[in-house]
Every structure is written in structure tokens, then in C-alpha cells.
C-alpha atoms as a PDB file:
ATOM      1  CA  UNK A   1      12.774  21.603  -0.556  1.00  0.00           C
ATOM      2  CA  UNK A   2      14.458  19.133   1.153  1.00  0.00           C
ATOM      3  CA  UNK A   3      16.764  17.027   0.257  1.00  0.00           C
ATOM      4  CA  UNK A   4      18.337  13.801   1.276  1.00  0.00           C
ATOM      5  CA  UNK A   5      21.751  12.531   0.292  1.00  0.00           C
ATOM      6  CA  UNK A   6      21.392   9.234   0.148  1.00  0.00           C
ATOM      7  CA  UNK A   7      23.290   6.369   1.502  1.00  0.00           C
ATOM      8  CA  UNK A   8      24.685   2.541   1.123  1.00  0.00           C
ATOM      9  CA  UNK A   9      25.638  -0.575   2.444  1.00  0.00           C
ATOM     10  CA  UNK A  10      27.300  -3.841   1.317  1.00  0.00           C
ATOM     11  CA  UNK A  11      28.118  -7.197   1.885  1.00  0.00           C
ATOM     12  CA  UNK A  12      29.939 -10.070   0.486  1.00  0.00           C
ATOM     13  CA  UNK A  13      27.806 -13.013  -0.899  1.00  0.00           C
ATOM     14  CA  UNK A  14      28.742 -16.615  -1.440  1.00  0.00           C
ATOM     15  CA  UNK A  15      26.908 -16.611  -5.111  1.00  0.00           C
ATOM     16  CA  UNK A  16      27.744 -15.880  -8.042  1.00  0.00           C
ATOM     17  CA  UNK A  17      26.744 -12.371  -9.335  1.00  0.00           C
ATOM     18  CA  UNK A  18      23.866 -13.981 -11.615  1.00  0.00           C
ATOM     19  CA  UNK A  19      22.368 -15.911  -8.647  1.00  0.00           C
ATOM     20  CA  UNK A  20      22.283 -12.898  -6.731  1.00  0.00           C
ATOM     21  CA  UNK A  21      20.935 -10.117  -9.114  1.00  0.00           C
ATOM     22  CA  UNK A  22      18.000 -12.897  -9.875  1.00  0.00           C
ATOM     23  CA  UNK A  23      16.938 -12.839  -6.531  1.00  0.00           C
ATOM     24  CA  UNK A  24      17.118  -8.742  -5.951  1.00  0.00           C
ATOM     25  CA  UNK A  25      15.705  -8.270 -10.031  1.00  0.00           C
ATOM     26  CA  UNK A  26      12.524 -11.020  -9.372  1.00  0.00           C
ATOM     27  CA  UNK A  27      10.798  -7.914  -7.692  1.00  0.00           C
ATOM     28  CA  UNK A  28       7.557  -9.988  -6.243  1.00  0.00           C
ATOM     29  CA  UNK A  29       9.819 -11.296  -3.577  1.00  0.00           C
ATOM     30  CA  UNK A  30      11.053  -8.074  -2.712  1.00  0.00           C
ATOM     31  CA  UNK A  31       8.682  -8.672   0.601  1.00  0.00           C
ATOM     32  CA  UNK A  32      11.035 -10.933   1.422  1.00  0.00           C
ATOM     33  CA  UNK A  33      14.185  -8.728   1.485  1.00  0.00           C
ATOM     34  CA  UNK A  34      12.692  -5.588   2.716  1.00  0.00           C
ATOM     35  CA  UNK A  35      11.394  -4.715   5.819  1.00  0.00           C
ATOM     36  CA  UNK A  36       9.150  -1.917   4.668  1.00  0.00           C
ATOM     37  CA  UNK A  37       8.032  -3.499   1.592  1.00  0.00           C
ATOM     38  CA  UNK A  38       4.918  -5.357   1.924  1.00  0.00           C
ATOM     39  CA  UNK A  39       3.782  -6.605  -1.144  1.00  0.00           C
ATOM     40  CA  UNK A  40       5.209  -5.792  -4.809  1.00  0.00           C
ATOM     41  CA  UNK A  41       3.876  -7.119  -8.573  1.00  0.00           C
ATOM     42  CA  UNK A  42       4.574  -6.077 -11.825  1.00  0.00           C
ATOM     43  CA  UNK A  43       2.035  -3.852 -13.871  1.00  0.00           C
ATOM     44  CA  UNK A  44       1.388  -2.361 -17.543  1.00  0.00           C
ATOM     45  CA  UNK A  45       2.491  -5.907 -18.973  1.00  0.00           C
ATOM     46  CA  UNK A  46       5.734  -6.333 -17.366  1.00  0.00           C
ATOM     47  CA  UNK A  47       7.226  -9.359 -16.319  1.00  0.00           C
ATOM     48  CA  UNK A  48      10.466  -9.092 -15.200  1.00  0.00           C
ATOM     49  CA  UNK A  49      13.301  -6.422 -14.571  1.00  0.00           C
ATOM     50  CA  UNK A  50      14.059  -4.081 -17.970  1.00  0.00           C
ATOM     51  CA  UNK A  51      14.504  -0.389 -18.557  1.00  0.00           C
ATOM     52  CA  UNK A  52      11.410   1.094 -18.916  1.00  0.00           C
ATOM     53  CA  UNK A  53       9.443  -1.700 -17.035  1.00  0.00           C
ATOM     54  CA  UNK A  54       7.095  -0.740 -14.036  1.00  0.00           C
ATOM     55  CA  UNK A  55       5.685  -2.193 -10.496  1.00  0.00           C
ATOM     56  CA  UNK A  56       3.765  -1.631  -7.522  1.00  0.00           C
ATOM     57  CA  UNK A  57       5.515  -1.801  -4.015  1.00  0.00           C
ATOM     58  CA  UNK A  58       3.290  -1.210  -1.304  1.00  0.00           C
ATOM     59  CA  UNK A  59       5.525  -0.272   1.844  1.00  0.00           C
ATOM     60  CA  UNK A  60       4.893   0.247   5.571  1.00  0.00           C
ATOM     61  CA  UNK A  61       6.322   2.354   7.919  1.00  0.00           C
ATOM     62  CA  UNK A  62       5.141   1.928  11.725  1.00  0.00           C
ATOM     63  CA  UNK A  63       1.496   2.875  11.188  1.00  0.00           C
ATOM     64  CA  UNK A  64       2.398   4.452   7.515  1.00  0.00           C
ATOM     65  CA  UNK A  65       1.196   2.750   4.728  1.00  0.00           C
ATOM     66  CA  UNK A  66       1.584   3.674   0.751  1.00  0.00           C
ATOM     67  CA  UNK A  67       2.299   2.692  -2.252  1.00  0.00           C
ATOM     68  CA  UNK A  68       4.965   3.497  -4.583  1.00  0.00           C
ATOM     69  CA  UNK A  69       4.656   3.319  -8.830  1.00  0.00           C
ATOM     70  CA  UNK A  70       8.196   2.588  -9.746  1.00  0.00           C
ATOM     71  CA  UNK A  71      10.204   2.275 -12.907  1.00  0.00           C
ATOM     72  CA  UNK A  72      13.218   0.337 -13.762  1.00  0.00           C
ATOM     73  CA  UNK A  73      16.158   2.700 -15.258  1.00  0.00           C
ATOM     74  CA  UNK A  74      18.936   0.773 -15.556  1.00  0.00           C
ATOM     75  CA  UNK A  75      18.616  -3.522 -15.770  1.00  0.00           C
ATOM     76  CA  UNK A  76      22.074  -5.253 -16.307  1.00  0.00           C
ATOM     77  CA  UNK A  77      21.607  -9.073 -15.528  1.00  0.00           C
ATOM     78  CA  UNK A  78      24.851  -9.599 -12.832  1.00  0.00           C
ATOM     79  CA  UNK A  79      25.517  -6.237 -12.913  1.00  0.00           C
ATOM     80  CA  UNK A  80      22.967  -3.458 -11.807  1.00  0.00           C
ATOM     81  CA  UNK A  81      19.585  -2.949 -10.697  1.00  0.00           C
ATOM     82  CA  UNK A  82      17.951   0.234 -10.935  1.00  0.00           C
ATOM     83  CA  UNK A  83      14.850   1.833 -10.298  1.00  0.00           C
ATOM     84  CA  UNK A  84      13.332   5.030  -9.428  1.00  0.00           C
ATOM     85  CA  UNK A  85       9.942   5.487  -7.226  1.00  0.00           C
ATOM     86  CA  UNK A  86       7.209   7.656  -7.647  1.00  0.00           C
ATOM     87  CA  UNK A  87       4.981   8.864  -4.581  1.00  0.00           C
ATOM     88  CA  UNK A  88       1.503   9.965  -5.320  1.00  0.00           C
ATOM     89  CA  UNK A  89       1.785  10.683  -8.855  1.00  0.00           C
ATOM     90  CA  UNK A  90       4.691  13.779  -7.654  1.00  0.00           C
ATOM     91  CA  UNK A  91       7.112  12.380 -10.243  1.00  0.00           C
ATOM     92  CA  UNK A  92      10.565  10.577  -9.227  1.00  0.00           C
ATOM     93  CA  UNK A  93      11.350  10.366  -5.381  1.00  0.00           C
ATOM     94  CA  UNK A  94      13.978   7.850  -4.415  1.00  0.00           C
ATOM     95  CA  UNK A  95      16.559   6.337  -7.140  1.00  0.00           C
ATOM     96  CA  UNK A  96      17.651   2.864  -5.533  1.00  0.00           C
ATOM     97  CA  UNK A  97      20.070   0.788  -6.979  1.00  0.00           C
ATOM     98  CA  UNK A  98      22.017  -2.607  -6.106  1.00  0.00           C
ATOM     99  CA  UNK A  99      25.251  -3.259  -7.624  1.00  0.00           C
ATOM    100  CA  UNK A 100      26.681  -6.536  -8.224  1.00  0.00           C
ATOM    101  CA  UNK A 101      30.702  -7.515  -8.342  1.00  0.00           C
ATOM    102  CA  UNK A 102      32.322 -10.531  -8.462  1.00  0.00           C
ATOM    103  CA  UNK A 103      34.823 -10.797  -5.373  1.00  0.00           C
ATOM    104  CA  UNK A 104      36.305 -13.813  -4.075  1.00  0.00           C
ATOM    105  CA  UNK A 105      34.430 -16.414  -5.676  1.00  0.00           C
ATOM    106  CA  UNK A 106      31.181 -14.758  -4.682  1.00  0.00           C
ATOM    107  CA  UNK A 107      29.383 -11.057  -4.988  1.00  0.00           C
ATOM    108  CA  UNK A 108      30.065  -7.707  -3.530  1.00  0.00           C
ATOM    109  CA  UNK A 109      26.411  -6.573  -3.481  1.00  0.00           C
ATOM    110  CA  UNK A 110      25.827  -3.260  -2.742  1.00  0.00           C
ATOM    111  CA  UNK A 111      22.511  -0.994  -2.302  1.00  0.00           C
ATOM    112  CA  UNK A 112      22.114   2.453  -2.780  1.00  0.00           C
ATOM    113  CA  UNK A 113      19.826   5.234  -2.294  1.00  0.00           C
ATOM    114  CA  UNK A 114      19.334   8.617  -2.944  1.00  0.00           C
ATOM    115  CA  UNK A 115      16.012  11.083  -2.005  1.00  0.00           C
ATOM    116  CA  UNK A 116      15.556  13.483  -4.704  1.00  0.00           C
ATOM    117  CA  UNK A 117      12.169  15.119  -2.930  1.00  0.00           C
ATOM    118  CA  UNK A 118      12.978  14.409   0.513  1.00  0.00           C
ATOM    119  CA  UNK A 119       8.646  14.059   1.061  1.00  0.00           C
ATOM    120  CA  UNK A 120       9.491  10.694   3.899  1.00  0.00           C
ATOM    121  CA  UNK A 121      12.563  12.610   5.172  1.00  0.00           C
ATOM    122  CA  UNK A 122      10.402  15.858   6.120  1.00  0.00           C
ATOM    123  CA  UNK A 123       7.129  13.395   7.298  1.00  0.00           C
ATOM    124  CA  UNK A 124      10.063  11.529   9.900  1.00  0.00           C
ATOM    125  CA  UNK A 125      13.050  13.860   9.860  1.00  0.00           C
ATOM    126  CA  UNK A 126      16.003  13.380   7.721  1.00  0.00           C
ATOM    127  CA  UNK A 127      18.192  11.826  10.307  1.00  0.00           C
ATOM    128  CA  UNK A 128      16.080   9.439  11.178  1.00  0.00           C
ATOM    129  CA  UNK A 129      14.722   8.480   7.940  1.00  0.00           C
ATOM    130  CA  UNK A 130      18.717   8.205   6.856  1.00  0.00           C
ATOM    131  CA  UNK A 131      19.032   5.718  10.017  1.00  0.00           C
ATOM    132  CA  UNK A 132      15.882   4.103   9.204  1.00  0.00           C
ATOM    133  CA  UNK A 133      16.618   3.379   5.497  1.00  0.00           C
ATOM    134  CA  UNK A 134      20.262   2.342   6.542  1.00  0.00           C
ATOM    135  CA  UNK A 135      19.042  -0.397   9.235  1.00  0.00           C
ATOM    136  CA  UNK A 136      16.367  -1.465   6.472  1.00  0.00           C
ATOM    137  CA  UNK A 137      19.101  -1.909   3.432  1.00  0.00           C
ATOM    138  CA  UNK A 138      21.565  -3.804   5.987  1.00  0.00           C
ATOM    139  CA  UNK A 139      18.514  -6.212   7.018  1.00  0.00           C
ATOM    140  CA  UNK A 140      17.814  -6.273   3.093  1.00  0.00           C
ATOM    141  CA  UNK A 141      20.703  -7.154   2.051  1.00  0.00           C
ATOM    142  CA  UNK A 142      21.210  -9.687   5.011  1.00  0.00           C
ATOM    143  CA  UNK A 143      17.860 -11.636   3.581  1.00  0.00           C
ATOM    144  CA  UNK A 144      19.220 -11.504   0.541  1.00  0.00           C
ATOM    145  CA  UNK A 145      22.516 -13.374   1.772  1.00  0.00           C
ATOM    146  CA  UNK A 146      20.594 -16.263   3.567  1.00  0.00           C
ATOM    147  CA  UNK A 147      18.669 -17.275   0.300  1.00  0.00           C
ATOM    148  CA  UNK A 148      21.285 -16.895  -1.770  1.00  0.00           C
ATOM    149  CA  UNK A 149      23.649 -19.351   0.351  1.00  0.00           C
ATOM    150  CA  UNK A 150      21.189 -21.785   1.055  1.00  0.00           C
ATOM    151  CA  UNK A 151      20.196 -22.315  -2.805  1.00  0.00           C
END
């Protein structure tokens, strides 16, 4: 098995920690943070970000395209966001997380991965799966910036 360590990235945002975890939590707009993520909605009843709580992120990859069943682990308004996807019914795959902390007025966001399987890492190569998830959470988290100042 292989198995991917994971990574980060983070950047100051001129919002409060509320604002910002609103717009990261709301997960039918993740489209418009991610680059791989094409389309996302809630299913089995859910509505909005709580433990337990599930959705359906479809996701895009040069000529790749799947779906993911996540499920949200850990759901602290201004705080964290957590959830862990599932790839073909194989169980948990990738734990992501974004962490929110007041600094300066503002947020400290930060977003985190981690690759339990490693099934993308062996389909691309773990290097450049690493490099592709870190370019894709830096242009996440950049989105994320942009709406959050211009509200």
C-alpha cells in the first residue's frame, strides 16, 4: 500500500473567522474554490456542515473524472472543517480539513490533507499528486480570499 503524507497551505484573510468558515462549510460552492471539484450537493437529508453529515463532490482531473461520497468528522462553526472522502465504496481515502484562527483582525485559514489509501497517488505518482494537490489548495484557498474580501 501506498501511502501519502499529506500536506498544507495557508493564508491570511481579511474576514472574520465566521465569514470565512461559512464560505469553506456551504459545500455546494465548493466548485467555486476548487479546481478539481466540479460540482458538490448534500445527500441523505443533509443540509449543511455537521458531524456525521454527507455529500457528493464530483472532481476532475485532466481527463479523470469521479466522484467522491464524503462525510463530515469534525464541524466547529469559526473553527474547523473536517471531512473524510470515500472512493468507490473502498472506505475512507483522503481526510481534508481547513482550520480557522483569528490573526490580525482577520483569519489564518489553513487546509490540510492527508491520503490514507494513496489509490490517486499510485494512478499519477505520489510526487506529482503531492504537487498537484498543493497548487490546487493554494488556488483554493486564494478563491476563497477574493469572496471573502469583497463581501
Amino acid at each position: 500500500m501506498v501511502v501519502m503524507p499529506g500536506g498544507e497551505t495557508s493564508t491570511h484573510i481579511d474576514a472574520a473567522p465566521e465569514v470565512v468558515y461559512d464560505l469553506v462549510a456551504d459545500i455546494t460552492r465548493m466548485p467555486q474554490w476548487s479546481p478539481e471539484t466540479y460540482r458538490a450537493h448534500w445527500v441523505g437529508g443533509a443540509t449543511e456542515a455537521r458531524v456525521g453529515a454527507r455529500f457528493r463532490g464530483w472532481n476532475k482531473l485532466g481527463p479523470i473524472r469521479w466522484c467522491t461520497d464524503p462525510v463530515i468528522d469534525a464541524a466547529e462553526r469559526g473553527k474547523v472543517l473536517t471531512f473524510t472522502t470515500t472512493f468507490f465504496g473502498r472506505g475512507r481515502i483522503t481526510t481534508w480539513s481547513y482550520r480557522f484562527q483569528p490573526e490580525d483582525g482577520g483569519t489564518r485559514i489553513t487546509e490540510l490533507w492527508h491520503e490514507e489509501d494513496g489509490i490517486l497517488g499510485r494512478i499519477t505518482g505520489n510526487a506529482r499528486r503531492a504537487e498537484m494537490l498543493q497548487k490546487g489548495m493554494q488556488e483554493t484557498l486564494a478563491r476563497v480570499k477574493a469572496a471573502a474580501e469583497a463581501a
